[in-house]
C-alpha atoms as a PDB file:
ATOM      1  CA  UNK A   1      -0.763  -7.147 -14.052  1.00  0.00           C
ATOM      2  CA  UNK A   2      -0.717 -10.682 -15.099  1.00  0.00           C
ATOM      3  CA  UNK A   3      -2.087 -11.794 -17.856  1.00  0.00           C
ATOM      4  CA  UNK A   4      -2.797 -15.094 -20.332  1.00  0.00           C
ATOM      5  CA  UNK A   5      -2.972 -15.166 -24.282  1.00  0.00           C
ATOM      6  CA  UNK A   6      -4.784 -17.685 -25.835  1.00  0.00           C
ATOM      7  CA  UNK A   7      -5.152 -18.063 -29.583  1.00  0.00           C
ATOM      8  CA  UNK A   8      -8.664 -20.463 -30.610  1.00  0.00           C
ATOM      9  CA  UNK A   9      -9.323 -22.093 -33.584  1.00  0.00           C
ATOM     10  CA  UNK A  10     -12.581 -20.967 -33.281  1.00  0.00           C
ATOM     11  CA  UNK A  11     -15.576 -17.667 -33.559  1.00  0.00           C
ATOM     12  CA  UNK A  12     -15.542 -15.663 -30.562  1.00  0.00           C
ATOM     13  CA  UNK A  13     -19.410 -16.341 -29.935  1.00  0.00           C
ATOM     14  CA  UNK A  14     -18.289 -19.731 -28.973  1.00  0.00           C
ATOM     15  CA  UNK A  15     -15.847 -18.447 -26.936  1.00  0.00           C
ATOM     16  CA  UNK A  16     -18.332 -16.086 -25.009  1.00  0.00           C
ATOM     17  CA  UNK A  17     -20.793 -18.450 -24.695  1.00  0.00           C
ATOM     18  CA  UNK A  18     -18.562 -20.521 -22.378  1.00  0.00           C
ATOM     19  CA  UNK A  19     -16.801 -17.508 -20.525  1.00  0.00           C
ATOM     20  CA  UNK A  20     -19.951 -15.377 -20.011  1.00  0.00           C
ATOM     21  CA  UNK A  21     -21.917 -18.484 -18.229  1.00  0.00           C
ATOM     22  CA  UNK A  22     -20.018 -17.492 -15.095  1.00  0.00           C
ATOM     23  CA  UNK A  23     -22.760 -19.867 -12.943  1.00  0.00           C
ATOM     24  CA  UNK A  24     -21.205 -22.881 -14.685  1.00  0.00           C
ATOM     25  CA  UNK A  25     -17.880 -22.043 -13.848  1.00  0.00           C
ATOM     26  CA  UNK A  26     -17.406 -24.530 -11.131  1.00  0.00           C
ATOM     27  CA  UNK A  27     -18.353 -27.475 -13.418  1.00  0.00           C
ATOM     28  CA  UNK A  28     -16.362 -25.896 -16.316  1.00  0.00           C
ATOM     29  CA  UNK A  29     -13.036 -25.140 -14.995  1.00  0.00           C
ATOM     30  CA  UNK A  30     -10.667 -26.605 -12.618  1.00  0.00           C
ATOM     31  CA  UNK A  31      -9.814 -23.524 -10.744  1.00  0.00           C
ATOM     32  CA  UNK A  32     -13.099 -22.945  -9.677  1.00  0.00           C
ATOM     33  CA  UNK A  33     -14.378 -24.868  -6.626  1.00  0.00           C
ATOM     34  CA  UNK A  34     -17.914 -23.227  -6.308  1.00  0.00           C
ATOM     35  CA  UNK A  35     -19.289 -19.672  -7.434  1.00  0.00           C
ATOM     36  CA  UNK A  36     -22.917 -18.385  -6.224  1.00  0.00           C
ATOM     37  CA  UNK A  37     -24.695 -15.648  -7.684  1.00  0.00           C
ATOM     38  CA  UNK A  38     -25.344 -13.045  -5.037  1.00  0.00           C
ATOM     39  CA  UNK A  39     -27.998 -11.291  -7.317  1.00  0.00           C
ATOM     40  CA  UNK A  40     -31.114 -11.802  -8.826  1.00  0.00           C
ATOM     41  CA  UNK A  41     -30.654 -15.111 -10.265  1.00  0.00           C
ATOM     42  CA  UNK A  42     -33.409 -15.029 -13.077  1.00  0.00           C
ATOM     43  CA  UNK A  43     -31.850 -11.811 -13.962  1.00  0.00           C
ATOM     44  CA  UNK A  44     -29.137 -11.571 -16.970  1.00  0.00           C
ATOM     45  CA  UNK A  45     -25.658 -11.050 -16.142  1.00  0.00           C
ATOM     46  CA  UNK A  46     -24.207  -7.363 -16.894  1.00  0.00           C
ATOM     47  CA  UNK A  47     -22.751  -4.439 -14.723  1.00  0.00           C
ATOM     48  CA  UNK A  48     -23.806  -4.473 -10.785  1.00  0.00           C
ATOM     49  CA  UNK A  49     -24.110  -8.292 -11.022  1.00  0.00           C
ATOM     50  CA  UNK A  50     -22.431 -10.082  -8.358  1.00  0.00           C
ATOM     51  CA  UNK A  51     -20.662 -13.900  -7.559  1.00  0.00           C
ATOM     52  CA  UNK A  52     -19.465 -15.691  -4.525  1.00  0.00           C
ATOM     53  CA  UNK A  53     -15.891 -17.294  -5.821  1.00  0.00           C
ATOM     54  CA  UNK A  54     -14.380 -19.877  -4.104  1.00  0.00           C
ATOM     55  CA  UNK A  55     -11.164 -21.266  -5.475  1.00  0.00           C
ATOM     56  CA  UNK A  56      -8.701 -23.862  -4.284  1.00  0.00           C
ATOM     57  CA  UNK A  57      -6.185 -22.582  -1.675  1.00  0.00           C
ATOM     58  CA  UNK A  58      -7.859 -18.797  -1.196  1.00  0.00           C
ATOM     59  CA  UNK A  59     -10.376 -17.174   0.739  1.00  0.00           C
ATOM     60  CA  UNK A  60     -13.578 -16.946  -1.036  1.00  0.00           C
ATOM     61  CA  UNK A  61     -13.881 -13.532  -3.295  1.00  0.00           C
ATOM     62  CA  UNK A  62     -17.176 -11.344  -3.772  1.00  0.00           C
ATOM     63  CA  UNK A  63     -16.488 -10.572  -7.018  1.00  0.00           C
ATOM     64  CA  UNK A  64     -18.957  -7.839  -8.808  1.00  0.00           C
ATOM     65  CA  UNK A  65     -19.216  -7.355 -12.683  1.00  0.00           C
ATOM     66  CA  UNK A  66     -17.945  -3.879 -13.891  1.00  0.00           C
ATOM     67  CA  UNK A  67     -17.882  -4.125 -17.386  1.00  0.00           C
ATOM     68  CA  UNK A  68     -19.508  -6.231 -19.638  1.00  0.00           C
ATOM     69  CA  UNK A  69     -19.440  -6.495 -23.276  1.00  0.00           C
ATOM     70  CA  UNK A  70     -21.331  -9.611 -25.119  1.00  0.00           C
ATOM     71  CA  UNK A  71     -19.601 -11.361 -27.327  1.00  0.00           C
ATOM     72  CA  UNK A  72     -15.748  -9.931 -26.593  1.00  0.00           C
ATOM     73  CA  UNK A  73     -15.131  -9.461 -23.221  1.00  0.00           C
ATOM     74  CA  UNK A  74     -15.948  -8.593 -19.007  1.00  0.00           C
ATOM     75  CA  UNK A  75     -14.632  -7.376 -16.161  1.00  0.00           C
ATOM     76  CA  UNK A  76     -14.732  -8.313 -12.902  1.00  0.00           C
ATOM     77  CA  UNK A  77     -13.781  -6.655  -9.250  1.00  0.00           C
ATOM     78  CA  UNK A  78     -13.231  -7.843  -5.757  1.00  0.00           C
ATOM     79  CA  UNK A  79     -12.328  -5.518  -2.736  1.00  0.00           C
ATOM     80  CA  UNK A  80     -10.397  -7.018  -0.179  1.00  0.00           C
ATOM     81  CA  UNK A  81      -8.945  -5.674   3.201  1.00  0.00           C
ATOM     82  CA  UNK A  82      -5.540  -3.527   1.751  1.00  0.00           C
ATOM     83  CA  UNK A  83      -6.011  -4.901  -1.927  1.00  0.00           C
ATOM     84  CA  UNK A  84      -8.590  -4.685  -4.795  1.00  0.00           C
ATOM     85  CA  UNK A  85      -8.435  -7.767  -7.103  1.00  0.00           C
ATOM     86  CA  UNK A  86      -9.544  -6.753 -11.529  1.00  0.00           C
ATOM     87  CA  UNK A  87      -9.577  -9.524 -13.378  1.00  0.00           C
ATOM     88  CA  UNK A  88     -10.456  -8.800 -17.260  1.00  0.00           C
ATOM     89  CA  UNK A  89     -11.636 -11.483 -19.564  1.00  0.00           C
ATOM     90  CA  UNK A  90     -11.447 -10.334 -23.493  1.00  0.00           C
ATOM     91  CA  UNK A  91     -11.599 -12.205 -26.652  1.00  0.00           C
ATOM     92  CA  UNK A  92     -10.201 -10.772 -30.021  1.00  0.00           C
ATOM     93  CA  UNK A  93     -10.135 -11.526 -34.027  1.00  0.00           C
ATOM     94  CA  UNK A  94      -6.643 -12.000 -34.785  1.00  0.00           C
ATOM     95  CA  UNK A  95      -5.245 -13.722 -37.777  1.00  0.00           C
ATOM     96  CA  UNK A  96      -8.371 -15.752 -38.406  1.00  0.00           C
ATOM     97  CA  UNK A  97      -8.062 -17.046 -34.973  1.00  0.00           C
ATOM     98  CA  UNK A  98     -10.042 -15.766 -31.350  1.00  0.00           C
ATOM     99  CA  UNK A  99      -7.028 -14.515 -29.086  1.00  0.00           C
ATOM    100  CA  UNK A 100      -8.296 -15.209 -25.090  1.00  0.00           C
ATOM    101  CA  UNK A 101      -6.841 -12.848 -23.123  1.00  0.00           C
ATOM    102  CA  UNK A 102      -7.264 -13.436 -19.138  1.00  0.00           C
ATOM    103  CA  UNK A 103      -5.434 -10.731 -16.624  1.00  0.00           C
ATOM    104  CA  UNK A 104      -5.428 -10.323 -13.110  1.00  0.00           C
ATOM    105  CA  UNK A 105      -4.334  -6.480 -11.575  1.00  0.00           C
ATOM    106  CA  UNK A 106      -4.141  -5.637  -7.841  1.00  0.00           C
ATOM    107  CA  UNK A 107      -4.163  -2.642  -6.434  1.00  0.00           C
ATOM    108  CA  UNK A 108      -4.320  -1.216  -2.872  1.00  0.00           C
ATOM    109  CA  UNK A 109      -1.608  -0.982   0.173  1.00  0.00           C
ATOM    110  CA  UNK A 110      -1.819  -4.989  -0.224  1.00  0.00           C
ATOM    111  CA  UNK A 111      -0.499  -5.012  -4.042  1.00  0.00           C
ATOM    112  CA  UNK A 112       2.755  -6.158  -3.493  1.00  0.00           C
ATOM    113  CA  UNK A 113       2.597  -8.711  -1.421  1.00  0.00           C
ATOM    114  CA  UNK A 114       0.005  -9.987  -2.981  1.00  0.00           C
ATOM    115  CA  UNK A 115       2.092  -9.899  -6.093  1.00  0.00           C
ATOM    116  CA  UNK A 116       4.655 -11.866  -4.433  1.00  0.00           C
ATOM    117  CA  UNK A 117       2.715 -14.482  -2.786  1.00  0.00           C
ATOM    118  CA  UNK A 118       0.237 -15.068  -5.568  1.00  0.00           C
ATOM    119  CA  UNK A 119       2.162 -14.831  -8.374  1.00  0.00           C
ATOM    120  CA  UNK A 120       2.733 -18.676  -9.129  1.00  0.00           C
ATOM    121  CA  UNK A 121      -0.702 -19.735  -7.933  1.00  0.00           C
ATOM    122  CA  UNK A 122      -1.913 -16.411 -10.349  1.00  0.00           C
ATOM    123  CA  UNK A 123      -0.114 -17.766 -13.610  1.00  0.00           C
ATOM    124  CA  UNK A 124      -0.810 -21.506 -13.115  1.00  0.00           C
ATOM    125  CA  UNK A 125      -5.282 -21.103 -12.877  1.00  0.00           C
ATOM    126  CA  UNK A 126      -4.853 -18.211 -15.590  1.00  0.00           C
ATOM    127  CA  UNK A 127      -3.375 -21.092 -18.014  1.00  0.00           C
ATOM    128  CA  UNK A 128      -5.578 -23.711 -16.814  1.00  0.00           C
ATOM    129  CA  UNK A 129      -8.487 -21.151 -17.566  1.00  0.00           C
ATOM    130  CA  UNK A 130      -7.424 -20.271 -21.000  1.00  0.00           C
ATOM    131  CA  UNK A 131      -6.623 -23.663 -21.766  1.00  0.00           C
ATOM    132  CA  UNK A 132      -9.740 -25.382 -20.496  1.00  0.00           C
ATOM    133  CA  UNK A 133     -12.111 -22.293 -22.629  1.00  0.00           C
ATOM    134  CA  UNK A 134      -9.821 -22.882 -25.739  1.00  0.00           C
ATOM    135  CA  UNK A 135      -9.678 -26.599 -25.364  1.00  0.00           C
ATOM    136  CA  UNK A 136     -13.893 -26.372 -24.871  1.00  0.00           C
ATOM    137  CA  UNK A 137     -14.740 -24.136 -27.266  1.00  0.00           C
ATOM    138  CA  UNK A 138     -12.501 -25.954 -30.055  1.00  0.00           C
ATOM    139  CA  UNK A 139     -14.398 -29.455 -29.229  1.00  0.00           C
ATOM    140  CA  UNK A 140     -17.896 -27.603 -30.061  1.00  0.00           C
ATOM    141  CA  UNK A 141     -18.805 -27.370 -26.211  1.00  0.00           C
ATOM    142  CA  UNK A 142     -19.711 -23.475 -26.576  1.00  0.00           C
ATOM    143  CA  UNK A 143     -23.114 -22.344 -28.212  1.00  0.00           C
ATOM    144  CA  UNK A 144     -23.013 -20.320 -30.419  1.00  0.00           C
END
């Protein structure tokens, strides 16, 4: 698994507020080239829901919501052929502060090379991610 720690100056609402509007992802961060909701739009996110994600240099990802938990954290899941992509998206109280935590897992006969050739690409939009919600939600762009 790879994963992303983030520490905000800041209340985990915020946080959530940002990370949970998953249809604004494509103006929010710059890993995300486009994401469609493949559900019923008017309805509110949670389990079953599901997104179109397109990201710069992959193959778009049908990526359906498996656990959700307002206010600290969701999970998503993409099959693939050979591989099975989890990424997890929790925030935390720690020390007065909101720890991010962003994480990627793959599983399948795929795994491994996906490990190898994703790796890089992996660690670089997990940063940008945690640094683009931390750097948003500590300028007061989150609702709370």
């Amino acid at each position: 698994m790879c994963t992303m720690d983030r520490p905000a100056r800041t209340t985990p609402e915020v946080l959530w507020s940002l990370m949970s509007d998953l249809e604004r992802w494509a103006e929010l961060l710059p890993t995300v080239d486009a994401i469609e909701r493949l559900d019923d739009a008017d309805a509110s996110i949670g389990v079953g829901s599901r997104f179109r994600v397109k990201q710069p240099g992959l193959m778009p990802a049908r990526f359906e919501v498996t656990e959700w938990h307002p206010g600290s954290g969701f999970t998503w899941e993409a099959p693939g052929p050979g591989v099975r992509t989890r990424a997890t998206h929790t925030l935390t109280r720690q020390d007065g502060l909101t720890l991010l935590r962003l994480g990627i897992e793959w599983t399948g006969p795929l795994a491994g090379l996906i490990r190898i050739l994703l790796r890089g690409k992996t660690r670089r939009f997990l940063a940008l991610e945690a640094d683009t919600f931390v750097r948003l939600a500590e300028a007061g762009a989150g609702r709370s």
